[in-house]
Protein backbone atom coordinates (compact mmCIF):
# COMPACT_ATOMS: atom_id res chain seq x y z
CA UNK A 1 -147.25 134.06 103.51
CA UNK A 2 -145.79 133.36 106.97
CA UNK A 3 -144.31 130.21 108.05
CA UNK A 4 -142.25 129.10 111.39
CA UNK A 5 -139.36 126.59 111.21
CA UNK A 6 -140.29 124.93 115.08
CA UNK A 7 -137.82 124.07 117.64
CA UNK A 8 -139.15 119.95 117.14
CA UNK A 9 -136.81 120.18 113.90
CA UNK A 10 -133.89 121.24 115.90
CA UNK A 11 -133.87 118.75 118.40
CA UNK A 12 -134.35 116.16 115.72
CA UNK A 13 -131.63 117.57 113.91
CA UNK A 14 -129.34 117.35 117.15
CA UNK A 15 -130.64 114.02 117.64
CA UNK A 16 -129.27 112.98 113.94
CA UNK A 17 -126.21 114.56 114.30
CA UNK A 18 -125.63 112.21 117.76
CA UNK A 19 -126.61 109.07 115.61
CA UNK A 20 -124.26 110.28 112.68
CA UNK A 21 -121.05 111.08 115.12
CA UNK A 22 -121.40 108.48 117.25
CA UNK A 23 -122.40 105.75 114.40
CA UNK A 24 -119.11 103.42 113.43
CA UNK A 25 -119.70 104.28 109.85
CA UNK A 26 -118.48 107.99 110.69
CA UNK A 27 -115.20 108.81 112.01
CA UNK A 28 -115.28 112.32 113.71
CA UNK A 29 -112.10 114.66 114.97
CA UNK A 30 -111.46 117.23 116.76
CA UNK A 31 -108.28 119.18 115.43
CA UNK A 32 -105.89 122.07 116.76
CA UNK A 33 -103.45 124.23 114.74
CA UNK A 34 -102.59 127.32 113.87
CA UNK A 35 -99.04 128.00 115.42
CA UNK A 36 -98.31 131.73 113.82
CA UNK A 37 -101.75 133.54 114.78
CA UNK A 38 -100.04 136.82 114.45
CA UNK A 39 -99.14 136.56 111.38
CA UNK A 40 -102.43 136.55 110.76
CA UNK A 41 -103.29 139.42 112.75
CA UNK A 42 -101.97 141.89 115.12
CA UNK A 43 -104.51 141.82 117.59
CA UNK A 44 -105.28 138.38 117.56
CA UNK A 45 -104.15 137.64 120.46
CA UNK A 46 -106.69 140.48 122.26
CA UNK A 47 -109.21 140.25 119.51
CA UNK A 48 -109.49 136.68 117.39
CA UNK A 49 -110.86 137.37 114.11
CA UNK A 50 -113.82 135.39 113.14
CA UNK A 51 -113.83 132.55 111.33
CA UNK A 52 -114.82 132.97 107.58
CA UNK A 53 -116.84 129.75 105.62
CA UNK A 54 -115.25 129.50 102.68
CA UNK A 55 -113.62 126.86 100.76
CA UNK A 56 -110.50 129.01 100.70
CA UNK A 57 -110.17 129.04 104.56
CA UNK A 58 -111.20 125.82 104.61
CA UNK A 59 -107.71 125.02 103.04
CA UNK A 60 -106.08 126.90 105.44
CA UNK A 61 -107.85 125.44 107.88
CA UNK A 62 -106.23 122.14 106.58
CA UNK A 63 -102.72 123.84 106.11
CA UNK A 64 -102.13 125.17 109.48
CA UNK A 65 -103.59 121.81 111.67
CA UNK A 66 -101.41 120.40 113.83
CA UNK A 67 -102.78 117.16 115.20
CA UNK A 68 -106.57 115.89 115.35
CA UNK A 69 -108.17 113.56 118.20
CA UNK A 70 -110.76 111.11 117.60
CA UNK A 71 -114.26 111.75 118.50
CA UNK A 72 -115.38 108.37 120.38
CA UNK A 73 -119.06 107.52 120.84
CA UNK A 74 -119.12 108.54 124.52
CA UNK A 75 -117.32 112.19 123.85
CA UNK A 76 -120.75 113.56 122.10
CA UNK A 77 -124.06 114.18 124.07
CA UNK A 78 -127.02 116.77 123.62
CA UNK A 79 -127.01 119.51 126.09
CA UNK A 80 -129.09 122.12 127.28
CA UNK A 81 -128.69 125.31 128.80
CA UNK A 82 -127.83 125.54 132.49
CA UNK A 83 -130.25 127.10 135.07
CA UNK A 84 -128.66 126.34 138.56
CA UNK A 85 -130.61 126.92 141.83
CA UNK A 86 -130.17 129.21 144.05
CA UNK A 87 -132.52 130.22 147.29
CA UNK A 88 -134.25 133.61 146.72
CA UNK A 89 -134.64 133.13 142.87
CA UNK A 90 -138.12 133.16 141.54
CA UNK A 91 -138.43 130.44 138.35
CA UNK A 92 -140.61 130.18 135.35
CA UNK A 93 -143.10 127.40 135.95
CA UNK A 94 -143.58 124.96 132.60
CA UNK A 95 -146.48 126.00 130.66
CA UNK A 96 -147.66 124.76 126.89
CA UNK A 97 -148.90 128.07 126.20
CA UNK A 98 -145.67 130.63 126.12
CA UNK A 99 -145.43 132.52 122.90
CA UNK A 100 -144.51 136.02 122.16
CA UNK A 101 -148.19 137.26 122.95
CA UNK A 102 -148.06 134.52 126.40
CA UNK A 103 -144.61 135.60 128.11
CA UNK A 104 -143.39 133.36 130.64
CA UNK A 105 -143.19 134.72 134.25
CA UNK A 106 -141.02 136.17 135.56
CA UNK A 107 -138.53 135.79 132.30
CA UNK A 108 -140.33 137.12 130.17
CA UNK A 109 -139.62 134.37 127.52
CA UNK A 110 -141.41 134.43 124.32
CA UNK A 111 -140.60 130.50 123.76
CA UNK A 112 -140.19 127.39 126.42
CA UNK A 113 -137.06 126.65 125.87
CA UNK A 114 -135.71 130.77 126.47
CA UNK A 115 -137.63 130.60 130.14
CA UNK A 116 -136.02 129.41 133.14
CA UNK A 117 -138.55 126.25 133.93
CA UNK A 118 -136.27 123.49 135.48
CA UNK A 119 -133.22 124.09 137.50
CA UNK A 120 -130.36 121.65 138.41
CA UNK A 121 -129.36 121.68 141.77
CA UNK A 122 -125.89 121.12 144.19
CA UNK A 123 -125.95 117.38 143.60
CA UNK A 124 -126.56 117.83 139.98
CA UNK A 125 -130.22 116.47 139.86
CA UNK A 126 -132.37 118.04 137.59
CA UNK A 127 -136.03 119.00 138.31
CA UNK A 128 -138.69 120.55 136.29
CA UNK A 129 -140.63 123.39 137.89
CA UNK A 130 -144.54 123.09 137.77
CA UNK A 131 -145.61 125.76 140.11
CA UNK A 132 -143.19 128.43 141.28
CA UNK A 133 -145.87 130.01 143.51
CA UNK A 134 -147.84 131.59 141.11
CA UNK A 135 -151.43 132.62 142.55
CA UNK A 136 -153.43 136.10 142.06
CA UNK A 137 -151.61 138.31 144.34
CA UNK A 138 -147.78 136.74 142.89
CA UNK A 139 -149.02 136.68 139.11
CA UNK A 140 -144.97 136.32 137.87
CA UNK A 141 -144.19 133.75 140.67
CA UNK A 142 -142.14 133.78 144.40
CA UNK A 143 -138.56 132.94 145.06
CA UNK A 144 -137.63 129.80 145.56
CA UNK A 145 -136.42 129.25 149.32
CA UNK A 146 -136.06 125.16 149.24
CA UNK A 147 -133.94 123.32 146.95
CA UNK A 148 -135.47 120.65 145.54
CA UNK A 149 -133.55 117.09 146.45
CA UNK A 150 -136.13 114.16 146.73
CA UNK A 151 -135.88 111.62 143.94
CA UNK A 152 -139.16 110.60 144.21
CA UNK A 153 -141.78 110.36 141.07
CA UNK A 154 -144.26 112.22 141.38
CA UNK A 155 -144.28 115.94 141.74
CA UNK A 156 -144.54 117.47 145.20
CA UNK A 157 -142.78 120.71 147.75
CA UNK A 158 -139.51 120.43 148.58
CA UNK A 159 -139.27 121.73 152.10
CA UNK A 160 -141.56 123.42 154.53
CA UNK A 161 -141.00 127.40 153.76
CA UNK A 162 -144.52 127.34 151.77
CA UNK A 163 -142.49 129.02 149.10
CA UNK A 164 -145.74 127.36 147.10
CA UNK A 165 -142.76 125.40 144.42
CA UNK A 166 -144.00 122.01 143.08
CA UNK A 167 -140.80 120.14 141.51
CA UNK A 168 -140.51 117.40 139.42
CA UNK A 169 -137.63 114.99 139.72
CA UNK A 170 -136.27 114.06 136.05
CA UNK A 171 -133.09 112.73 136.64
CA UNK A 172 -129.61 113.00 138.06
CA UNK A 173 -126.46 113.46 136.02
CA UNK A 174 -123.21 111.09 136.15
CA UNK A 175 -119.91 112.25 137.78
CA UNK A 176 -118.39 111.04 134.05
CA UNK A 177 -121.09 113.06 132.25
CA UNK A 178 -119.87 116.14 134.71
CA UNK A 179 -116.38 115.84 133.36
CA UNK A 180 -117.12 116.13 130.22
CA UNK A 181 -120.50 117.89 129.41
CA UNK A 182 -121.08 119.94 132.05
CA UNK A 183 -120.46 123.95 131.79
CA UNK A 184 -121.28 127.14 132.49
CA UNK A 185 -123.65 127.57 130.02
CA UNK A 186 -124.80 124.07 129.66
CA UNK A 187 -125.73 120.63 131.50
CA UNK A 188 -126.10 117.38 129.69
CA UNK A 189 -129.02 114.94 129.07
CA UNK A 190 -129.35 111.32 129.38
CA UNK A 191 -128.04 109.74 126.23
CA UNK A 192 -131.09 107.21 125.33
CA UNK A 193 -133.13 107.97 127.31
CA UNK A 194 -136.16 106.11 125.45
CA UNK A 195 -134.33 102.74 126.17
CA UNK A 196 -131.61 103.53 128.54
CA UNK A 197 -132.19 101.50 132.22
CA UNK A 198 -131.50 104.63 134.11
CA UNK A 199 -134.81 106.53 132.92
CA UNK A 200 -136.91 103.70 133.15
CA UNK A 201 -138.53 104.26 136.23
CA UNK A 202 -139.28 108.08 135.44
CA UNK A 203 -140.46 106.74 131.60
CA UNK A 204 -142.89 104.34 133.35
CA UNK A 205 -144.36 106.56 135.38
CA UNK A 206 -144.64 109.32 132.87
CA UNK A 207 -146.10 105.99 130.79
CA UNK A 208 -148.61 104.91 133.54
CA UNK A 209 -150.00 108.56 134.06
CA UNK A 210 -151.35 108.71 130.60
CA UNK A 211 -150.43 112.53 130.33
CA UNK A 212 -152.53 113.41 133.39
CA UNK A 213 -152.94 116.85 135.12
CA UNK A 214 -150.66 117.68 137.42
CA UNK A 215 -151.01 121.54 138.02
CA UNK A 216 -154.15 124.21 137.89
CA UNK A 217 -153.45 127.71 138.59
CA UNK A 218 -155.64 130.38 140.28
CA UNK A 219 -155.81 133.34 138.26
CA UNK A 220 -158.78 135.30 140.15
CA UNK A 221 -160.37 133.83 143.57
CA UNK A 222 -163.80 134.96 143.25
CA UNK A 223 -165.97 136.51 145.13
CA UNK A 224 -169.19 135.62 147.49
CA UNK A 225 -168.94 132.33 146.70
CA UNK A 226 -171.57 130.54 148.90
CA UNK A 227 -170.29 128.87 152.57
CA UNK A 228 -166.75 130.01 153.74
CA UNK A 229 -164.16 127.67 154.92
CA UNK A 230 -166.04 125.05 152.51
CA UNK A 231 -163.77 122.38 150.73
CA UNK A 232 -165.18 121.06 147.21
CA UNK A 233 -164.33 117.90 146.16
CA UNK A 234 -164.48 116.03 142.44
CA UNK A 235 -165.10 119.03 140.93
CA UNK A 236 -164.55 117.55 136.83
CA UNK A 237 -162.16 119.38 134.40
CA UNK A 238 -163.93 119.48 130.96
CA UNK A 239 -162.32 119.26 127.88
CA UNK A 240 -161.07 117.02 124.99
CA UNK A 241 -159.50 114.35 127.82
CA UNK A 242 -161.37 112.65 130.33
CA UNK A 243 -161.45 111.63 134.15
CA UNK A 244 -160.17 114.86 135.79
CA UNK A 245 -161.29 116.42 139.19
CA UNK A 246 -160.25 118.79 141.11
CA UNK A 247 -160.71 119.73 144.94
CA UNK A 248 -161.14 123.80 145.74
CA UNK A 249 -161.09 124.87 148.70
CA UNK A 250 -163.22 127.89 149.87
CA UNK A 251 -161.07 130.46 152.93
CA UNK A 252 -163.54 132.36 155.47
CA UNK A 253 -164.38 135.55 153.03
CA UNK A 254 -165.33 132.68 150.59
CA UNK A 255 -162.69 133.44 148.12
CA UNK A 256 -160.90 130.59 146.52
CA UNK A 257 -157.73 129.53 148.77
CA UNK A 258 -156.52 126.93 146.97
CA UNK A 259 -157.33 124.25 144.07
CA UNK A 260 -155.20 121.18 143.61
CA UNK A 261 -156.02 118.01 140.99
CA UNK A 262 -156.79 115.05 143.10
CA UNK A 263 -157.34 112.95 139.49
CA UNK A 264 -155.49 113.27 137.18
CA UNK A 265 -157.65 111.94 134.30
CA UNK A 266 -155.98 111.43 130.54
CA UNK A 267 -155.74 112.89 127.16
CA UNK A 268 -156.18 116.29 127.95
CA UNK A 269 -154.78 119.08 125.39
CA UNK A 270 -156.73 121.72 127.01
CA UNK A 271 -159.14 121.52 129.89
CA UNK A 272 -161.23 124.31 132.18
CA UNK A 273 -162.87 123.70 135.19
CA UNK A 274 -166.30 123.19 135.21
CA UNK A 275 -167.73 125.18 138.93
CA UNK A 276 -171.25 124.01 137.91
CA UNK A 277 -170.71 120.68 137.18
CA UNK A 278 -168.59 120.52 141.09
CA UNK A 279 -171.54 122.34 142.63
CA UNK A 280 -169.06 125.25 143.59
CA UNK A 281 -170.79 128.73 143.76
CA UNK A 282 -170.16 131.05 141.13
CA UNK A 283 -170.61 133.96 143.75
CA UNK A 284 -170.67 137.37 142.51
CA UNK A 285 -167.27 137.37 140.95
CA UNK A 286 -166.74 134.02 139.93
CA UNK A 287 -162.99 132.23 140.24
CA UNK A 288 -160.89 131.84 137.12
CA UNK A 289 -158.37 128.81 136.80
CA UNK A 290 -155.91 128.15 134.57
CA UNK A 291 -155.34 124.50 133.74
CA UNK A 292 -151.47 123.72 132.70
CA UNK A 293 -151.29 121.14 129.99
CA UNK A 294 -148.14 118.61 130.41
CA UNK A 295 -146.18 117.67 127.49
CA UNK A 296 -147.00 114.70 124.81
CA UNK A 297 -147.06 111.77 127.09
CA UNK A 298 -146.58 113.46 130.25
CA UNK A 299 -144.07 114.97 132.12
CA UNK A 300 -141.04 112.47 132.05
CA UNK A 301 -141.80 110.70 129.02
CA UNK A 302 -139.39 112.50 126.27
CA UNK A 303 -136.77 114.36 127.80
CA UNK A 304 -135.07 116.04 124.39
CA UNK A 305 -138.54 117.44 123.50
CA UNK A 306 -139.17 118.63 127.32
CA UNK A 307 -136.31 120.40 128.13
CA UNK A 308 -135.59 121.27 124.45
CA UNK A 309 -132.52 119.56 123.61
CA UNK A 310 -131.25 120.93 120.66
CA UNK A 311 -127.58 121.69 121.63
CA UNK A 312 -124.75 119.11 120.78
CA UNK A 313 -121.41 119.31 123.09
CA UNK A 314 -118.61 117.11 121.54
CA UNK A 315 -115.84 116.67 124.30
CA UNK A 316 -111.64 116.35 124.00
CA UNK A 317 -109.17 116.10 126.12
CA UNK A 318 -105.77 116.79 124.59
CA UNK A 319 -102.88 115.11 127.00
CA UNK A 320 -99.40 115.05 126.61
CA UNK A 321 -98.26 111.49 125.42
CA UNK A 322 -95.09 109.90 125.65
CA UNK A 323 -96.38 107.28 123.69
CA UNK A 324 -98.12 109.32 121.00
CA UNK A 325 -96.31 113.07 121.08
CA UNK A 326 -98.58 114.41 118.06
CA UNK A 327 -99.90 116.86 120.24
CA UNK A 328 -96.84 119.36 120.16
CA UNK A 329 -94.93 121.70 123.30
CA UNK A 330 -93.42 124.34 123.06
CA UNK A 331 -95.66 126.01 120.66
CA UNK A 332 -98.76 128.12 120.64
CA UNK A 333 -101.63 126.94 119.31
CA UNK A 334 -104.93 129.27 118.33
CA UNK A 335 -107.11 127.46 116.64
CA UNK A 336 -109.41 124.21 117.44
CA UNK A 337 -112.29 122.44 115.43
CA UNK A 338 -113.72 119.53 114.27
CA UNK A 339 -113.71 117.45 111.11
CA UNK A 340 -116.07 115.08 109.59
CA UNK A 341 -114.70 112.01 108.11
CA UNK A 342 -111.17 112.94 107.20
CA UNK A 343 -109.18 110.06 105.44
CA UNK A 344 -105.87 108.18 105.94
CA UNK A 345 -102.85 109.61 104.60
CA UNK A 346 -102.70 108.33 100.96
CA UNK A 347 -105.66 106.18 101.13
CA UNK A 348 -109.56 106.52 100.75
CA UNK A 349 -110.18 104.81 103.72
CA UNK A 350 -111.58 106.90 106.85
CA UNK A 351 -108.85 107.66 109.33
CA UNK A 352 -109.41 105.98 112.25
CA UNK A 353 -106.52 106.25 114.74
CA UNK A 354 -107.07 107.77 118.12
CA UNK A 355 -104.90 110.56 117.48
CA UNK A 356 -103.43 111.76 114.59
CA UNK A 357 -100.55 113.70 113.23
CA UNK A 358 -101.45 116.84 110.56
CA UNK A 359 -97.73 117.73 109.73
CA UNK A 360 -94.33 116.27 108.26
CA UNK A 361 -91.42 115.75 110.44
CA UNK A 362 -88.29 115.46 109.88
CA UNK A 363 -85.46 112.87 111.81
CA UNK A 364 -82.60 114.69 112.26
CA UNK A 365 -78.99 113.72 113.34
CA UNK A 366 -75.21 115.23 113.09
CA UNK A 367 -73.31 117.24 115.25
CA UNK A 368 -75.24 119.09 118.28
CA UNK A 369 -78.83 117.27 116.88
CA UNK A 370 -79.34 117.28 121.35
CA UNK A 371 -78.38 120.51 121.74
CA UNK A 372 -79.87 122.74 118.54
CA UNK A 373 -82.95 124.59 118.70
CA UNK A 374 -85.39 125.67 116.34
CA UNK A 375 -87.53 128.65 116.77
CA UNK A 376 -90.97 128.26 116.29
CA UNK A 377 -93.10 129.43 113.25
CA UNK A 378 -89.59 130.08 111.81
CA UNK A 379 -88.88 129.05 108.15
CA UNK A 380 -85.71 126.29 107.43
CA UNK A 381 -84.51 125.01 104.12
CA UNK A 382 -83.22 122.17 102.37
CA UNK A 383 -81.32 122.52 98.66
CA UNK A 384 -82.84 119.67 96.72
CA UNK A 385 -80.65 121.00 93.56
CA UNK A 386 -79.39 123.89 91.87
CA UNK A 387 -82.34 125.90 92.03
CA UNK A 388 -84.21 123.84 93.92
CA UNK A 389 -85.05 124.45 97.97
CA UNK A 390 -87.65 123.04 100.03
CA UNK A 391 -88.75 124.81 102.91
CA UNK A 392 -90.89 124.67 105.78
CA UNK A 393 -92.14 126.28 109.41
CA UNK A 394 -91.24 125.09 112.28
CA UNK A 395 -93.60 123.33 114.53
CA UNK A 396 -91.61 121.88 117.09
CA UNK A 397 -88.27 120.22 117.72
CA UNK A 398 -87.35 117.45 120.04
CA UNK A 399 -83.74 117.56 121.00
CA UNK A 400 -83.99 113.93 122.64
CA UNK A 401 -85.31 112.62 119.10
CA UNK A 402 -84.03 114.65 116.49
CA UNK A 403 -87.72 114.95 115.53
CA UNK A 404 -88.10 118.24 113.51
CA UNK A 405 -92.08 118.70 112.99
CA UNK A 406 -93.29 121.38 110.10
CA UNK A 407 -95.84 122.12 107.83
CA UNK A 408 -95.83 123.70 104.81
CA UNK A 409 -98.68 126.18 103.25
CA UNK A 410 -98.73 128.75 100.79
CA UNK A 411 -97.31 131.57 102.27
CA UNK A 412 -94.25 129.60 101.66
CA UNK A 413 -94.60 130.49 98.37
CA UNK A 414 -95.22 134.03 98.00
CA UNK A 415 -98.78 134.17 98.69
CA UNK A 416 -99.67 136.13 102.09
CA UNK A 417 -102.35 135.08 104.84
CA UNK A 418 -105.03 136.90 102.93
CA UNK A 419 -104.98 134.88 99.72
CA UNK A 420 -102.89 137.88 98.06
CA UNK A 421 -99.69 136.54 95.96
CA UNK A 422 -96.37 138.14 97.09
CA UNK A 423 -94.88 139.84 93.22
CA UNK A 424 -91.20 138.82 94.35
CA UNK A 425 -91.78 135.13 95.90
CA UNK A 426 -88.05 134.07 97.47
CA UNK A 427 -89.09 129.88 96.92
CA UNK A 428 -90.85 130.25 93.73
CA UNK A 429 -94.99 129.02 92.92
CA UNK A 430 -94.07 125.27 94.11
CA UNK A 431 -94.09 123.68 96.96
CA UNK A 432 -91.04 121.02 97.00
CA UNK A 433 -90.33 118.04 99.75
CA UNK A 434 -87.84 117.59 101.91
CA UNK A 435 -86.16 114.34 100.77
CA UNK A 436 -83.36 112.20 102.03
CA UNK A 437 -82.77 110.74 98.77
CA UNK A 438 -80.10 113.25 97.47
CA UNK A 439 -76.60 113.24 98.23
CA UNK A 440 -75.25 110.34 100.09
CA UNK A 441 -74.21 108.98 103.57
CA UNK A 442 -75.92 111.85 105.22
CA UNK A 443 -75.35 114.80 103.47
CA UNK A 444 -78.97 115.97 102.89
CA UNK A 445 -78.00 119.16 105.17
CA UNK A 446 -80.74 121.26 106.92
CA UNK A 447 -78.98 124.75 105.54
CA UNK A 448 -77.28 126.49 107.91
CA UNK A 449 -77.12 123.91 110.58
CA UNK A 450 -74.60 121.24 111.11
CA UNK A 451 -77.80 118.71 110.85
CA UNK A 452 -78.84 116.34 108.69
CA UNK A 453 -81.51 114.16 107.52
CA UNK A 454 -80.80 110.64 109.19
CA UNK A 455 -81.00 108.50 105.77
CA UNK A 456 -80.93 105.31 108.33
CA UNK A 457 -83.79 105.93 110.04
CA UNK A 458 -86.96 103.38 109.12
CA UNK A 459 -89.67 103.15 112.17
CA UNK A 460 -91.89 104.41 114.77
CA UNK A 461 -89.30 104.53 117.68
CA UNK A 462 -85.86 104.95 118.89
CA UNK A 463 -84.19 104.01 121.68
CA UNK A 464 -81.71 106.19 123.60
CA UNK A 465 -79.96 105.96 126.86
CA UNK A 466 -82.30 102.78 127.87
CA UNK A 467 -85.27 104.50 126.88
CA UNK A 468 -87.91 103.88 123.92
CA UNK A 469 -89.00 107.34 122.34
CA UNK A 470 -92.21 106.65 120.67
CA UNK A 471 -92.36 109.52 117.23
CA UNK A 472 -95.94 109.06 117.26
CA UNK A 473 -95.17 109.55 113.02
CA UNK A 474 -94.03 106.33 110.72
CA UNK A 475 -90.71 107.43 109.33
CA UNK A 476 -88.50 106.16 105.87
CA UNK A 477 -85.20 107.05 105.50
CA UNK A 478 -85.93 109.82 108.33
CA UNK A 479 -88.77 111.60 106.87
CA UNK A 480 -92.45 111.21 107.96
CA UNK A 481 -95.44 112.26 106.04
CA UNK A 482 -98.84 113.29 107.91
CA UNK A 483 -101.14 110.24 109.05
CA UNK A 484 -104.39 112.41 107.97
CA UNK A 485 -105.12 112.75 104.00
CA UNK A 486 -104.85 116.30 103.80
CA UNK A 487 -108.23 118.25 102.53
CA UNK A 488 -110.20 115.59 102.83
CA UNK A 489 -113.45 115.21 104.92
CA UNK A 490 -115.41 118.24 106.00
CA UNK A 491 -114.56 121.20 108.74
CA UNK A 492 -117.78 121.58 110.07
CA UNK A 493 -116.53 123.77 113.29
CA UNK A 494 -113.91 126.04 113.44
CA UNK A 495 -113.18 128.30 116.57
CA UNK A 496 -110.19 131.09 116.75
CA UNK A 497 -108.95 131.65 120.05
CA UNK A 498 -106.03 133.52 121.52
CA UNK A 499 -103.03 131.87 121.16
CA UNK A 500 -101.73 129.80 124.09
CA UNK A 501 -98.49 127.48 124.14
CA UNK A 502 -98.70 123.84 125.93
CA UNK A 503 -96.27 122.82 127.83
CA UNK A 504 -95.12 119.09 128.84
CA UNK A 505 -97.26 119.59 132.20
CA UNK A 506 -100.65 120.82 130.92
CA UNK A 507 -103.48 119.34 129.28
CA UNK A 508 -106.66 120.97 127.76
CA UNK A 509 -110.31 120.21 127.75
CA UNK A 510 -112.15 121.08 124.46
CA UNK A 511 -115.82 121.53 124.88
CA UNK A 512 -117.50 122.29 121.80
CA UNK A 513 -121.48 124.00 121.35
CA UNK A 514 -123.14 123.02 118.15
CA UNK A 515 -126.40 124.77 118.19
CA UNK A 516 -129.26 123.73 115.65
């Protein structure tokens, strides 16, 4: 028994997951992490490893995070694949009839959505081609010689090279929507478009055509067919629909020059055109058409199911904030995601913070706390007791703060990056806290450093040398736990990526492809 899964279910399915991530019942993040990437492989830096779906790295996904940064309504859009134009390219035309036994031309596409049918061009308006020149003696189409700019609604030529290209103008994207969902491999579509004030004018027109004809093709011109240089008007286009005609026009060796639908008609889901019934001469070879169906409600009318919009791009943009440093410097970072509905730190409530921290820090103060420096991905310890340490790995350290940042995962503990326990672990099987409750009047010492854990420090801030230091963290008695609940919520994207280290200077743009 053969069945077929169709593309309709993956544009729905992009469609829901738009309505879930943008829907104020969901809280979405995007994450980053994963400061030691070597440790995890040699070559990772020429060669990431691919992720593995498990709920094992799923944890580690979780241990290594670094900060996350809220998905907003307006940072997630569906997408579709880019096809830029450029003079001397020959396009697909649309057609309801590819399949893997009816390749597009020239592509070759087995499917719609694979051929290259509508282009964007230098002003980032987006047509759909209906004719790309196709006639008997160019069966797979001509180049393209004028770009298509006109904003008008109906179809038509853009230019006057005869290039034989008949464009329709769908609509033109935003400079914000350029920012942030426009790549090299993709180009964004209107969000809404059923209801959205922008499409209106293209919806209404799509609405008032009624699905008419726009485009008939000549696939053989006949011969001997009566009068040359004879033009045949309302020449009807049979089939399930109703109203169409079509004008031929006959050249002087009575060969078909030319057809063109002068009405349009409605409800057509295939159609042929009926020579008899227009009084054309069948001649001695008689002319063969072939009459291109638009899609469900005409062209215009449903952009997602036109275009095939089942790609979702969810945007970031991870900036350096004095007022919110929980996006770290000075360290590399290899690793970026997204999460669905991760919860506040000790709580059951969904986080919802614009940006969020993923690791402890510690406040630090004593003798040199502006000076000292911490090397990243490196471990430091704290004796709790006799016997018992807590340790963790550097993140980053803030020598105008004090701020120590650090996570702690298993490797910590004798296991290695593979899972695999270590027989002779140096901390033991538990993973202990770095406190500021032992000792007193600041003698919780980081060992081997002349630093300590500031017991007095309670807040969100400090001020030094006239200037308010935001932590980004809440801190008691100098330590801060994570503001995200880890484990919780879903990874639903994970991407490894060579290591780079941000700087106070740089920001980065996180464009992630979710393909149904």
């Amino acid at each position: 028994m053969s069945a077929i899964i169709t593309d309709q279910l993956r544009i729905l399915n992009a469609k829901n997951f738009v309505a879930t991530a943008t829907s104020s019942s969901n809280s979405y993040y995007s994450f980053v992490g994963l400061t030691n990437a070597t440790d995890y492989s040699s070559t990772w830096e020429s060669n990431p490893p691919a992720p593995k779906d498990s709920f094992e790295q799923e944890n580690d996904y979780w241990d290594t995070m670094v900060a996350l940064k809220k998905i907003k309504a307006s940072d997630v859009n569906q997408v579709v694949r880019k096809v830029t134009w450029s003079s001397g390219t020959t396009y697909d035309m649309y057609r309801h009839d590819i399949s893997r036994t009816n390749t597009s031309k020239p592509s070759g596409s087995t499917s719609l959505y694979s051929a290259n049918y509508y282009v964007v061009n230098s002003d980032y308006r987006v047509y759909i081609c209906l004719q790309n020149g196709t006639d008997p003696e160019n069966t797979t189409g001509r180049p393209s010689l004028d770009e298509p700019t006109f904003t008008d609604l109906e179809p038509k030529a853009s230019g006057d090279s005869g290039d034989g290209y008949i464009w329709k103008y769908l609509y033109t994207i935003k400079p914000s929507e350029v920012i942030k969902f426009d790549t090299i491999n993709f180009i964004p579509v209107p969000k809404n478009w059923e209801t959205n004030s922008e499409s209106a004018a293209i919806r209404t027109n799509a609405a008032a055509s009624n699905n008419q004809l726009k485009i008939i093709t000549i696939t053989n011109r006949g011969v001997g067919l009566g009068t040359a240089n004879r033009t045949y008007t309302n020449v009807p286009i049979k089939g399930d629909g109703e109203g169409a005609k079509a004008t031929i026009v006959v050249n002087n060796d009575s060969k078909v020059e030319s057809v063109t639908v002068s009405i349009g008609g409605s409800g057509y889901t295939y159609g042929t055109v009926d020579l008899v019934g227009g009084n054309v001469p069948t001649g001695t070879v008689t002319p063969t058409f072939d009459v291109i169906i638009p899609p469900k409600g005409g062209h215009g009318a449903d952009i997602y199911r036109e275009l095939g919009a089942y790609n979702v791009l969810i945007f970031s943009r991870i900036e350096n904030d004095l007022e919110n440093p929980d996006f770290i410097t000075g360290n590399k970072i290899a690793r970026v995601g997204v999460v669905e509905n991760p919860q506040a730190y000790n709580s059951t409530s969904l986080l919802d913070i614009e940006k969020a921290s993923a690791v402890y820090a510690l406040k630090l103060a004593g003798t040199g706390y502006d000076t000292a420096t911490f090397t990243p991905n490196s471990r430091f310890t704290q004796t709790i007791s006799i016997g018992t340490t807590a340790v963790g790995r550097v993140v980053s350290y803030d020598q105008n703060t004090g701020v120590l940042k650090y996570w702690q995962d298993k490797s910590l503990v004798g296991f290695n990056t593979n899972g695999s326990q270590n027989t002779s672990p140096t901390y033991g099987l538990h993973l202990n806290r770095f406190t500021s409750s032992v000792g007193t009047g600041g003698t919780t010492f980081i060992v081997g450093t002349n630093l300590y854990i500031d017991e007095t420090f309670t807040g969100v801030s400090t001020a030094l040398n006239n200037r308010t230091y935001n932590l980004g963290q809440s801190f008691i008695n100098g330590v801060a736990n994570p503001e995200v609940k880890k484990y919780s919520g879903n990874v639903i994207y994970v991407d490894n990526r060579p290591s780079i280290t941000r700087s106070s200077n740089q920001k980065e743009d996180i464009k992630v492809i979710l393909q149904f």
